[in-house]
N, C-alpha and C. Protein backbone atom coordinates (compact mmCIF):
# COMPACT_ATOMS: atom_id res chain seq x y z
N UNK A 1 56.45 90.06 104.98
CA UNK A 1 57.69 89.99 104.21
C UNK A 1 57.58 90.80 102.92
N UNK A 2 56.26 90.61 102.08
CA UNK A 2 56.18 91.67 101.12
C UNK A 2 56.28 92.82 101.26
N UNK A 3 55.48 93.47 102.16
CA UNK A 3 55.52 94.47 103.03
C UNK A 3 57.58 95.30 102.82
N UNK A 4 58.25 94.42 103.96
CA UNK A 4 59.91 94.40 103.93
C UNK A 4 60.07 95.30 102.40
N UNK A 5 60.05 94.14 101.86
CA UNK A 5 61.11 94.00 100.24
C UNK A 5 60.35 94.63 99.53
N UNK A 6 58.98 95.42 99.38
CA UNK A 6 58.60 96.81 99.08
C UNK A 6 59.59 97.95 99.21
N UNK A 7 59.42 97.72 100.94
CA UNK A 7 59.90 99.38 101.38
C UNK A 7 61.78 99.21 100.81
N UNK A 8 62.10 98.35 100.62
CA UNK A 8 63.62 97.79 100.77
C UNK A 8 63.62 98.55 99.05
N UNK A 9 62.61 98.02 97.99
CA UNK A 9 62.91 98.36 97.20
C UNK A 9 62.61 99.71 96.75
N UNK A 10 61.80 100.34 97.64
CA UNK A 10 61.52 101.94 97.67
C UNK A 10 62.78 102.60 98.13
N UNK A 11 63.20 102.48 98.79
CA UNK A 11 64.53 103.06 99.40
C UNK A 11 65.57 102.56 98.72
N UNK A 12 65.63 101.87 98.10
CA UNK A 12 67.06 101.47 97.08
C UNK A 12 67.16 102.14 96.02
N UNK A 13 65.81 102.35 95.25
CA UNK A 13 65.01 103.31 94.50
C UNK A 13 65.20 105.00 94.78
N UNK A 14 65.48 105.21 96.07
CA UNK A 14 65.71 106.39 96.15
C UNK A 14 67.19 106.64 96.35
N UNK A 15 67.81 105.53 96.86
CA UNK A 15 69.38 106.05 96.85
C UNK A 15 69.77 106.06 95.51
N UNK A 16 69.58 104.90 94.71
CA UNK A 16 70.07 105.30 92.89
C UNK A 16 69.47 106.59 92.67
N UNK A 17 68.67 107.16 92.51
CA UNK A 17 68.07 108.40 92.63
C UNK A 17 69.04 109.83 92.91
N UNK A 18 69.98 108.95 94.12
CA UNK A 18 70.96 110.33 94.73
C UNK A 18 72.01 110.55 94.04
N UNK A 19 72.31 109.84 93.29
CA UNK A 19 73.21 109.19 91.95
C UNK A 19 73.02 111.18 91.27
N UNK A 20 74.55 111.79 91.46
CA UNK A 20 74.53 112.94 91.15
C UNK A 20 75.43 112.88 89.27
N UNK A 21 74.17 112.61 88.53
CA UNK A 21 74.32 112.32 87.20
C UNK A 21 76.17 113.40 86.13
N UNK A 22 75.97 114.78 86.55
CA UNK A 22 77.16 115.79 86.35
C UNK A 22 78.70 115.02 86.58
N UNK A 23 77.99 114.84 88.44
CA UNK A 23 79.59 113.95 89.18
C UNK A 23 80.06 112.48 88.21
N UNK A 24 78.80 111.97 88.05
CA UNK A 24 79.46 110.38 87.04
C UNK A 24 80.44 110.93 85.82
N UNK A 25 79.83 111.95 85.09
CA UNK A 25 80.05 112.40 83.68
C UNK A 25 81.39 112.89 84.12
N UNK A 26 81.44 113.74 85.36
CA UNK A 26 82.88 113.87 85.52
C UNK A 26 83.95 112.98 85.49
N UNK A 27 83.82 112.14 86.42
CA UNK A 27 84.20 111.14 86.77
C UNK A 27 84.60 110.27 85.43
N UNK A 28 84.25 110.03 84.35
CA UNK A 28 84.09 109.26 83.40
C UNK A 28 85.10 110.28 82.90
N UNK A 29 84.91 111.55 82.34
CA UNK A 29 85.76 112.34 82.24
C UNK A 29 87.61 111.95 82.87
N UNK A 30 87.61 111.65 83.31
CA UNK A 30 88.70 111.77 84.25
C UNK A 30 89.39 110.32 84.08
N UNK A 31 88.53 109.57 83.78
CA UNK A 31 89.21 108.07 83.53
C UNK A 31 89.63 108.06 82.06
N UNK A 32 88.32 108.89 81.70
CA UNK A 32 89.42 109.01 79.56
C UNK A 32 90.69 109.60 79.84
N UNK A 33 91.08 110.78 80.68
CA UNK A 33 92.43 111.69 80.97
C UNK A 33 93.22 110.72 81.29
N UNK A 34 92.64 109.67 82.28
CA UNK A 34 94.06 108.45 82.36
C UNK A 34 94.75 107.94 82.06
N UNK A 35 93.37 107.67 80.64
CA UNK A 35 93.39 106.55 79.97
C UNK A 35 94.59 107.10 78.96
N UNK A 36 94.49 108.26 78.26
CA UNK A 36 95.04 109.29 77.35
C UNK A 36 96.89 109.62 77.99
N UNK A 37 96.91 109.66 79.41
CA UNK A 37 98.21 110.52 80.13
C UNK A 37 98.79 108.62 80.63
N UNK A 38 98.21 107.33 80.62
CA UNK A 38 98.61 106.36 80.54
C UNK A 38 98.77 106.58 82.20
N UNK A 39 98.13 106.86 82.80
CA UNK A 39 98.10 106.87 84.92
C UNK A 39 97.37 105.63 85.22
N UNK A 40 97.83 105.58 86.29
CA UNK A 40 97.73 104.58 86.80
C UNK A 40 96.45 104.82 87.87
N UNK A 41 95.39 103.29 87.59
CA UNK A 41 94.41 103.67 88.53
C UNK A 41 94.07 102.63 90.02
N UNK A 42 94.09 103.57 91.00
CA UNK A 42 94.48 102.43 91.85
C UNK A 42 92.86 102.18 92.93
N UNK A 43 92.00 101.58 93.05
CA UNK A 43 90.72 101.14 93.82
C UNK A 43 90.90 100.62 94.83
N UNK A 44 90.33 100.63 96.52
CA UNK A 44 90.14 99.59 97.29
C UNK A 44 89.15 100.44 98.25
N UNK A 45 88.87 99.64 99.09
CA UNK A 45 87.77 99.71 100.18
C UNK A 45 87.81 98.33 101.24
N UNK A 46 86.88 98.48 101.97
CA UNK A 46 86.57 97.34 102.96
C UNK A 46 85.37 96.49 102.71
N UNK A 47 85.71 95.56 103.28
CA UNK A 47 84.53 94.41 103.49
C UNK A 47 83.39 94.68 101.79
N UNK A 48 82.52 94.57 101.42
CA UNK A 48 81.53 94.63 100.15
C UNK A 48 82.00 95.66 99.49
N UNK A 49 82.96 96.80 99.97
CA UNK A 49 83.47 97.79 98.93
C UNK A 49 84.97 97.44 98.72
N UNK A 50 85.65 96.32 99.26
CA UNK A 50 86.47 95.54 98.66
C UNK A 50 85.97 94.72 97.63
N UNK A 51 85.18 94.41 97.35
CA UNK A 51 84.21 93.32 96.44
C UNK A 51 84.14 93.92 95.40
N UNK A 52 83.82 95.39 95.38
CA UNK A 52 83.27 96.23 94.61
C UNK A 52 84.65 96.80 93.73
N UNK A 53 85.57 97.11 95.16
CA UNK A 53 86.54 97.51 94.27
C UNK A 53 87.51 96.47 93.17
N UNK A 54 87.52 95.22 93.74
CA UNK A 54 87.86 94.34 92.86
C UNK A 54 86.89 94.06 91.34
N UNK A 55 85.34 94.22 91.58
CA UNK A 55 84.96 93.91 90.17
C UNK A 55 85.42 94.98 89.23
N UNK A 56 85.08 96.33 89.74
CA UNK A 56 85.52 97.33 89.25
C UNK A 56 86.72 97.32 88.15
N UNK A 57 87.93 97.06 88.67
CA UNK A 57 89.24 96.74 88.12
C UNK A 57 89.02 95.44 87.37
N UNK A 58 88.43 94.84 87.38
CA UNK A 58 88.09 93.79 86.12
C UNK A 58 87.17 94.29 85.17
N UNK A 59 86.41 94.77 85.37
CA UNK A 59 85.24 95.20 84.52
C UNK A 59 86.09 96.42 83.60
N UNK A 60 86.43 97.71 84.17
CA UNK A 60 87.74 98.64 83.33
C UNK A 60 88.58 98.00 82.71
N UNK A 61 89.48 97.13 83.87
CA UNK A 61 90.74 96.65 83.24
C UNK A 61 90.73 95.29 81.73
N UNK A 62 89.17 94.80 81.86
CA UNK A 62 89.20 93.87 80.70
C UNK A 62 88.19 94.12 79.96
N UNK A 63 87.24 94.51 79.87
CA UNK A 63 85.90 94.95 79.95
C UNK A 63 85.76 95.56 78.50
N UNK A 64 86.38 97.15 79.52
CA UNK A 64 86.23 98.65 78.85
C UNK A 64 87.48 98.07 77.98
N UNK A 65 88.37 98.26 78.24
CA UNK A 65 89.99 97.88 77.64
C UNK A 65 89.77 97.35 76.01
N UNK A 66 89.46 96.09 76.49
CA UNK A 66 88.60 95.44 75.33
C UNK A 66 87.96 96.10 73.99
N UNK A 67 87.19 96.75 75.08
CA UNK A 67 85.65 97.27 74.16
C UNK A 67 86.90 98.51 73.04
N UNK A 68 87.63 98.91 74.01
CA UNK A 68 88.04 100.23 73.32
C UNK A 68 89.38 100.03 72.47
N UNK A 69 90.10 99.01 72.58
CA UNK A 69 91.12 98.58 72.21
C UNK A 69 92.56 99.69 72.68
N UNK A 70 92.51 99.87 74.25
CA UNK A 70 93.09 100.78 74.73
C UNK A 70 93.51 99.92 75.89
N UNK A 71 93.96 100.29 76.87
CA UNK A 71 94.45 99.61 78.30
C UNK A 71 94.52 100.17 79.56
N UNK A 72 93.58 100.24 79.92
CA UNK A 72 93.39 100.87 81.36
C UNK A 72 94.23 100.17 82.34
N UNK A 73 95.00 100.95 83.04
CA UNK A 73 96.32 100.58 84.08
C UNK A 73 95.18 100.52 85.39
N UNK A 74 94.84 99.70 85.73
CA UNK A 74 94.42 99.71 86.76
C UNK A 74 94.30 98.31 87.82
N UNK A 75 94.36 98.41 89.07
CA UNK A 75 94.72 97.65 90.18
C UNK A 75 93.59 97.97 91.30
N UNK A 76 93.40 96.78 91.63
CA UNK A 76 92.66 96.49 93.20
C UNK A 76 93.51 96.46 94.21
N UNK A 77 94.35 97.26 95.01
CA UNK A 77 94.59 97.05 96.26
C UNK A 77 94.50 95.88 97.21
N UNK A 78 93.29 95.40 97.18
CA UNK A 78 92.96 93.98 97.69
C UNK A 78 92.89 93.62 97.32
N UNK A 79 93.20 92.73 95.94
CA UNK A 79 93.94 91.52 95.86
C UNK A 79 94.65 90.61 96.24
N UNK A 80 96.19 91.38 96.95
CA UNK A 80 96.96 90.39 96.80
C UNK A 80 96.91 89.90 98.26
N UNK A 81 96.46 89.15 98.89
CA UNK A 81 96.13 88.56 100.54
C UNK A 81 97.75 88.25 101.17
N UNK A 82 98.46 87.89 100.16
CA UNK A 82 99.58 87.31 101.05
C UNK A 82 100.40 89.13 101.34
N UNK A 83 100.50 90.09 100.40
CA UNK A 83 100.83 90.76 100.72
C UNK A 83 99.68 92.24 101.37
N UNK A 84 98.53 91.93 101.65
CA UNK A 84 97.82 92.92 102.52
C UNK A 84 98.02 91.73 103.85
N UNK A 85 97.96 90.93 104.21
CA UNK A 85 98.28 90.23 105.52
C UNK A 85 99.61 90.47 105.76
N UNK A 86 100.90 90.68 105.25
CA UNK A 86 102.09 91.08 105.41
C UNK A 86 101.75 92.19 105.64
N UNK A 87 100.98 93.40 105.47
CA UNK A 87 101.31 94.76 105.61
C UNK A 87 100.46 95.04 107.35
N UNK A 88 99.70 93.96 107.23
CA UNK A 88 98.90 93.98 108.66
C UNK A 88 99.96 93.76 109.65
N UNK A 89 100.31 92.52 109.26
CA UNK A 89 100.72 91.83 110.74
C UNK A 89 102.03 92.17 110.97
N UNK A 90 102.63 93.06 110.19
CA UNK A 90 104.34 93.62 110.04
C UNK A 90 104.33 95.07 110.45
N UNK A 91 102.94 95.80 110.00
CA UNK A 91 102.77 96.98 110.70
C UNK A 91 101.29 97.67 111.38
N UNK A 92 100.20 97.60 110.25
CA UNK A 92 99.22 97.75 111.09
C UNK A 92 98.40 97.69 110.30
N UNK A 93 97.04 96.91 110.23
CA UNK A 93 95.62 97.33 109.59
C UNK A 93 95.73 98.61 108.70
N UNK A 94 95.55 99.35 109.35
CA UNK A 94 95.51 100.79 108.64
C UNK A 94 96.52 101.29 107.51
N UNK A 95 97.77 100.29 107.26
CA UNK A 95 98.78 100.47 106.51
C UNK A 95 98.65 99.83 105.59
N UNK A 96 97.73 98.99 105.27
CA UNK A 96 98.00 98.07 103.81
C UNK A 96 97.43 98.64 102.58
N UNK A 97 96.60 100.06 102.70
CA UNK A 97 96.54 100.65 101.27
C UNK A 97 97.92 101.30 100.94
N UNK A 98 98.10 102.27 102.13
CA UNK A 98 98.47 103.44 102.16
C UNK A 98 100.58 102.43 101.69
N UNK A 99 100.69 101.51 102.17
CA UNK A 99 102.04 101.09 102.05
C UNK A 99 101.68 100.16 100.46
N UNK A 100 101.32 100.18 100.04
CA UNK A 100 101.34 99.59 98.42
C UNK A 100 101.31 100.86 97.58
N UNK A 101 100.97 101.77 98.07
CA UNK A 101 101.27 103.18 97.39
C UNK A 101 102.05 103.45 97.36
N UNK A 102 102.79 103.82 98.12
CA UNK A 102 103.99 104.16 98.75
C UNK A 102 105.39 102.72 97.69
N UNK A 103 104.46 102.46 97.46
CA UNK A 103 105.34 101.53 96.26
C UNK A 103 105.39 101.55 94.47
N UNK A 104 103.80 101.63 94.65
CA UNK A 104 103.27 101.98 93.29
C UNK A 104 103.23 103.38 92.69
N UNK A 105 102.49 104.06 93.30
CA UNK A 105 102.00 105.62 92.71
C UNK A 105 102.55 106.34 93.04
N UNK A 106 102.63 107.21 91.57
CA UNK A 106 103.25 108.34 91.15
C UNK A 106 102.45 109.61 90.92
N UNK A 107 102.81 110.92 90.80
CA UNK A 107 101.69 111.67 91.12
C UNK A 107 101.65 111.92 89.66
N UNK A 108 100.38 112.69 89.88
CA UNK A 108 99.10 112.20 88.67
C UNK A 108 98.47 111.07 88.63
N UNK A 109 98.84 109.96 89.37
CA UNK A 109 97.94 109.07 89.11
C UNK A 109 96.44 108.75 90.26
N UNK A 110 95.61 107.93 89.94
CA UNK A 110 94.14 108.04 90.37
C UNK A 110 94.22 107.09 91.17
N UNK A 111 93.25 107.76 92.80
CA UNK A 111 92.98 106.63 93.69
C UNK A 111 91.34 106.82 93.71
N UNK A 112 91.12 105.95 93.64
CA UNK A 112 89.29 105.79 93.75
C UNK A 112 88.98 104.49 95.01
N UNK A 113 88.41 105.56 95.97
CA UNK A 113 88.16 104.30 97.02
C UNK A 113 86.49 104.66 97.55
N UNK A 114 85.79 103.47 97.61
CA UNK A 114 84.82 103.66 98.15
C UNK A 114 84.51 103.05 99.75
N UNK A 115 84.03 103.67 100.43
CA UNK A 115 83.63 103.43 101.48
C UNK A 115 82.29 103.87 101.76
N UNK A 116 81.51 103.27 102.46
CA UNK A 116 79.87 103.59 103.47
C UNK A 116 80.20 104.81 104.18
N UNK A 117 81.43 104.40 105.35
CA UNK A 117 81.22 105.81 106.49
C UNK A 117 82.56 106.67 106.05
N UNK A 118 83.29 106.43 105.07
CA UNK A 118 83.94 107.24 104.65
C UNK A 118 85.13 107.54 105.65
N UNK A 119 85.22 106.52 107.11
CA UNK A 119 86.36 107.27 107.96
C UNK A 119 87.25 105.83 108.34
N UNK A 120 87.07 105.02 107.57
CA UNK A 120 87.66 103.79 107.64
C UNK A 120 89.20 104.46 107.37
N UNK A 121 90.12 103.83 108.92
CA UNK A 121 91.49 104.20 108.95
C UNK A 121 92.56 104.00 107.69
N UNK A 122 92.13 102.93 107.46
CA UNK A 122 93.19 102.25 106.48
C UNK A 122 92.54 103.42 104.71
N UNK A 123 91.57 103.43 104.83
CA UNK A 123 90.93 104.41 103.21
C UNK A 123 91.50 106.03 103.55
N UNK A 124 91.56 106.41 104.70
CA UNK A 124 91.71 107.73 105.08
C UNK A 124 92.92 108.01 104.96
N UNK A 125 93.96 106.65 105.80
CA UNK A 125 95.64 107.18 105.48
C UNK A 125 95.94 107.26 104.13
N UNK A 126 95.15 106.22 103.44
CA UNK A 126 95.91 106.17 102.12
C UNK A 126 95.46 107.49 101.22
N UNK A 127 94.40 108.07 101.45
CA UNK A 127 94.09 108.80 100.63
C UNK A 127 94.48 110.33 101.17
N UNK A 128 94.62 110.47 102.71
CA UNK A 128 95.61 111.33 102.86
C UNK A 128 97.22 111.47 102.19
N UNK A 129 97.70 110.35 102.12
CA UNK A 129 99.07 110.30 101.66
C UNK A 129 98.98 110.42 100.05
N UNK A 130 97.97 110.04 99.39
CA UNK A 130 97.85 110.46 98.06
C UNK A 130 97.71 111.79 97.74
N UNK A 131 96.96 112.06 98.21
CA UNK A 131 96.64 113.38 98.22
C UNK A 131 98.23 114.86 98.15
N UNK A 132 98.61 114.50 99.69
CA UNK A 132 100.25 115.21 99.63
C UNK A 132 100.95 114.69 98.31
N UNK A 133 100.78 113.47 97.58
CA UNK A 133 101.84 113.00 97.09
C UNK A 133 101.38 113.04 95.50
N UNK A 134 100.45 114.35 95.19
CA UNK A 134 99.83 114.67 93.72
C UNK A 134 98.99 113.86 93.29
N UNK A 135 98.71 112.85 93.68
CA UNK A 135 97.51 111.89 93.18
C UNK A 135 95.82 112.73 92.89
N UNK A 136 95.62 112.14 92.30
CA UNK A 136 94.03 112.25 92.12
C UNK A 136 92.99 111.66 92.73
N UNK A 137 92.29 112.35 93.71
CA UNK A 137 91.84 111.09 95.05
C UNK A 137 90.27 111.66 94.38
N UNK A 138 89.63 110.14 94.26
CA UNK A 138 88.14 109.73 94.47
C UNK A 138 87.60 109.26 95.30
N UNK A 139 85.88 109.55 96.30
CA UNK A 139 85.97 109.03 96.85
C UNK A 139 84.55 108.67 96.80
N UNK A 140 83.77 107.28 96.60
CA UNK A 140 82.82 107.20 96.90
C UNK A 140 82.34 106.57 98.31
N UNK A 141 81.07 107.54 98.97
CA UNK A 141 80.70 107.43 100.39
C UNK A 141 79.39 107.53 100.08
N UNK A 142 78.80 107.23 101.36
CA UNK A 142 77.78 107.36 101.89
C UNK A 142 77.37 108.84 103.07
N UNK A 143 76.31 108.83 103.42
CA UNK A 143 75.63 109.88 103.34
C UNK A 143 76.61 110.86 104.63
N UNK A 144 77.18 110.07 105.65
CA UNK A 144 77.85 110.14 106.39
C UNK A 144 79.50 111.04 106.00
N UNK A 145 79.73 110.55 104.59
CA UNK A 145 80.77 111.13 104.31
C UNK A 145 82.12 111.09 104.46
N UNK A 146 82.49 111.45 105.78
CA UNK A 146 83.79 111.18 106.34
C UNK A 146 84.83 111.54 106.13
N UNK A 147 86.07 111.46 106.74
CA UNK A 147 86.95 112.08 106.42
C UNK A 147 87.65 111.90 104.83
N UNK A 148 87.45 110.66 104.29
CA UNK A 148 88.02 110.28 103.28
C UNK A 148 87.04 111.70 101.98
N UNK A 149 86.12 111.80 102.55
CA UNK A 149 85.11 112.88 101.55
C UNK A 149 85.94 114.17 101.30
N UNK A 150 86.31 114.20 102.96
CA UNK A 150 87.01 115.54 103.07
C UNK A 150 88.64 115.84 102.38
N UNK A 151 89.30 114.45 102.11
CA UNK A 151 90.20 114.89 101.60
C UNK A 151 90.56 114.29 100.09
N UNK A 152 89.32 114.02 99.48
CA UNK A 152 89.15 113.92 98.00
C UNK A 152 88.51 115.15 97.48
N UNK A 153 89.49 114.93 95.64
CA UNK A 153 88.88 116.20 95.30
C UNK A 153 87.45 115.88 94.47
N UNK A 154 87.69 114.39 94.35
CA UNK A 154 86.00 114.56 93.52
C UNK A 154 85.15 113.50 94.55
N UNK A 155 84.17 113.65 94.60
CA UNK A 155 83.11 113.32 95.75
C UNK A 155 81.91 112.51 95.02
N UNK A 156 81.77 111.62 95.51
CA UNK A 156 80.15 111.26 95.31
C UNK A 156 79.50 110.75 96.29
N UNK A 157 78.46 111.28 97.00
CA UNK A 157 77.66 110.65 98.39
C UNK A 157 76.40 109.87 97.58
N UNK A 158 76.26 108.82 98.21
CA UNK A 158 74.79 108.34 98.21
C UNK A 158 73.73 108.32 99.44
N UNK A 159 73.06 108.90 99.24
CA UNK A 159 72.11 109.99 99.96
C UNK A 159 71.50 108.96 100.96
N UNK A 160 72.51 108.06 101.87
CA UNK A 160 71.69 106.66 102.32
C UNK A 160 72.85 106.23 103.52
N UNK A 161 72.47 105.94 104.58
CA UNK A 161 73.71 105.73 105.42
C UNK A 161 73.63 103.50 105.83
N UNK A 162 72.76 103.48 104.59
CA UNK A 162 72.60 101.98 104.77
C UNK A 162 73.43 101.27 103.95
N UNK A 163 74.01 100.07 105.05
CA UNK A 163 75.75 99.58 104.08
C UNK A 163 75.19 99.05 102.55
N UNK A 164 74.11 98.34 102.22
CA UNK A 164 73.79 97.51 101.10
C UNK A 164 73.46 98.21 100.28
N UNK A 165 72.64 99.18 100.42
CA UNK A 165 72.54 100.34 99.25
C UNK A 165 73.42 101.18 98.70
N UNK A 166 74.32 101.55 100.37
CA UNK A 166 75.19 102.41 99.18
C UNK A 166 76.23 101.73 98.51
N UNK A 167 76.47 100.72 99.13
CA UNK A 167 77.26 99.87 98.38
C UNK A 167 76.86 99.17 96.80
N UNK A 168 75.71 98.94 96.71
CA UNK A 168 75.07 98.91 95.42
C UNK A 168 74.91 99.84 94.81
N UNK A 169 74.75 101.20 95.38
CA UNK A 169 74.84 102.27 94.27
C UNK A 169 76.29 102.32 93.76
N UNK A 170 77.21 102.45 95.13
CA UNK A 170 78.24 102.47 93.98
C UNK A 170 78.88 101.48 93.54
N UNK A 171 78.42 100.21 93.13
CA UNK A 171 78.38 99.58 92.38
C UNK A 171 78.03 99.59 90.75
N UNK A 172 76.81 100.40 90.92
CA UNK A 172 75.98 101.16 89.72
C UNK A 172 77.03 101.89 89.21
N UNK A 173 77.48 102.65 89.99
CA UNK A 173 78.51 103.66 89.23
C UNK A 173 79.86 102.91 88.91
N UNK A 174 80.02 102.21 89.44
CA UNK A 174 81.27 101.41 88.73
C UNK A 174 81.20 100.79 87.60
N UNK A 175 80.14 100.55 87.53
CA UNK A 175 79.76 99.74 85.89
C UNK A 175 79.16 101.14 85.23
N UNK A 176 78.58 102.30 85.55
CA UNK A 176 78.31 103.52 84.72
C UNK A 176 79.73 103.75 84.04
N UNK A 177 80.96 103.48 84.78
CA UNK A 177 82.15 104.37 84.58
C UNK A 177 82.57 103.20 83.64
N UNK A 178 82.77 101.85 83.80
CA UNK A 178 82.85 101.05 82.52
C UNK A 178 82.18 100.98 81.30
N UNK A 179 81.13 100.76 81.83
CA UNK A 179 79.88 100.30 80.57
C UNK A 179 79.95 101.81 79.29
N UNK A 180 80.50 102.77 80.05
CA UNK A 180 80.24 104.22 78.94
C UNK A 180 80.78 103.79 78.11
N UNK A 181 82.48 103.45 78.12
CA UNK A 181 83.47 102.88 77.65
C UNK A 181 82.54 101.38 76.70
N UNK A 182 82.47 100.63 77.15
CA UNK A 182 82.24 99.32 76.36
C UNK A 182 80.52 99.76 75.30
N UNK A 183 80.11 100.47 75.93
CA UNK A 183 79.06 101.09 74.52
C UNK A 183 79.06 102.21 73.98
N UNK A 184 79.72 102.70 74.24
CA UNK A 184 80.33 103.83 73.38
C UNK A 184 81.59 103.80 73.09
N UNK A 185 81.95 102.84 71.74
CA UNK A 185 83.37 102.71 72.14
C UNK A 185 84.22 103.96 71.44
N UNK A 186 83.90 104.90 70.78
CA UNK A 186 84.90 105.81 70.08
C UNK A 186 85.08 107.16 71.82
N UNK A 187 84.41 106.95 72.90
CA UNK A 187 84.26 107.61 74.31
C UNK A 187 85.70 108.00 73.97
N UNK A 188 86.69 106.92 73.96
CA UNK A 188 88.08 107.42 74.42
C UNK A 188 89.18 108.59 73.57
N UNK A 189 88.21 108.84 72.67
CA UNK A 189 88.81 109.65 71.69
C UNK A 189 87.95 110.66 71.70
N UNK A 190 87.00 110.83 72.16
CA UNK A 190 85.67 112.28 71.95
C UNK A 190 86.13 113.50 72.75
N UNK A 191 86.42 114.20 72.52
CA UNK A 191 86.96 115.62 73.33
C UNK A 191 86.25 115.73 74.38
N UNK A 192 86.43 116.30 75.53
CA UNK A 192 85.57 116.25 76.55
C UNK A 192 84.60 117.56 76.43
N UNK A 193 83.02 116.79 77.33
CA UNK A 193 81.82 117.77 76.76
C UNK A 193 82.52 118.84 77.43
């Protein structure tokens, strides 16, 4: 068992590692522009990157907000159960990002979705339809990539096609993209590097 949770922590060790330091800074970049143009930021994913995308939007939305005395517009997608089970069972799985958009967002504003294999139906429509519809599509994946990689303009892979890691890395980066904000609080006013 030691043995296990060695190698477990050698390889977890190397996916934070794949953590492409430029892409965060961008990325962070891009949430001050939000924050500044007042856009709206919209997160979701599946199964543990639903998890993720919900802390996410708490951690920005009260967190950073807080820290900076500013207000990050931002929303979890999965949240609301009574209305992602209405969007299922009225039209299809694959429709419950992509049809809360189609309600909410306006172009210029930010979709950040993470996924493992990156080709999850329901992350792909929505971020196809963002995409046509001027949005700003993020996408964090795994090593696999996927289509959702292919039709975002900013990318981050974690160099790991294992669900718990990459899901913990980008976890890491979800609190990188807050935490800049809550310890550095003048971030939201600093010109970009």
């Amino acid at each position: 068992m030691k043995d296990w949770i060695s190698n477990y922590v050698k390889a977890q060790k190397a996916a934070l590692d794949s953590i492409p330091v430029d892409a965060v800074a961008k990325l962070i970049e891009t949430l001050k522009q939000a924050l500044k143009e007042n856009r709206q930021i919209f997160v979701f994913g599946n199964g543990g990157s639903a998890a993720n995308a919900s802390h996410f939007a708490t951690d920005l939305g009260k967190g950073s907000s807080d820290k900076i005395g500013q207000r990050f517009r931002v929303l979890s997608l999965n949240d609301n159960v009574s209305w992602l089970t209405a969007l299922a069972n009225d039209y299809a799985y694959e429709d419950v990002f992509v049809r809360q958009l189609e309600n909410y967002a306006r172009a210029g504003d930010i979709v950040l979705v993470m996924s493992v294999s990156g080709n999850s139906p329901n992350v792909v429509k929505a971020v196809d339809w963002a995409a046509k519809h001027g949005l700003s599509c993020i996408a964090l994946v795994g090593l696999k990539r996927g289509q959702a990689a292919d039709l975002a303009q900013q990318v981050i892979v974690i160099d790991s096609e294992h669900f718990g890691r990459v899901e913990d890395c980008h976890m890491g980066i979800c609190h990188m993209l807050c935490y800049a904000f809550m310890e550095i609080p003048d971030l939201a006013q600093r010109p970009p590097d």
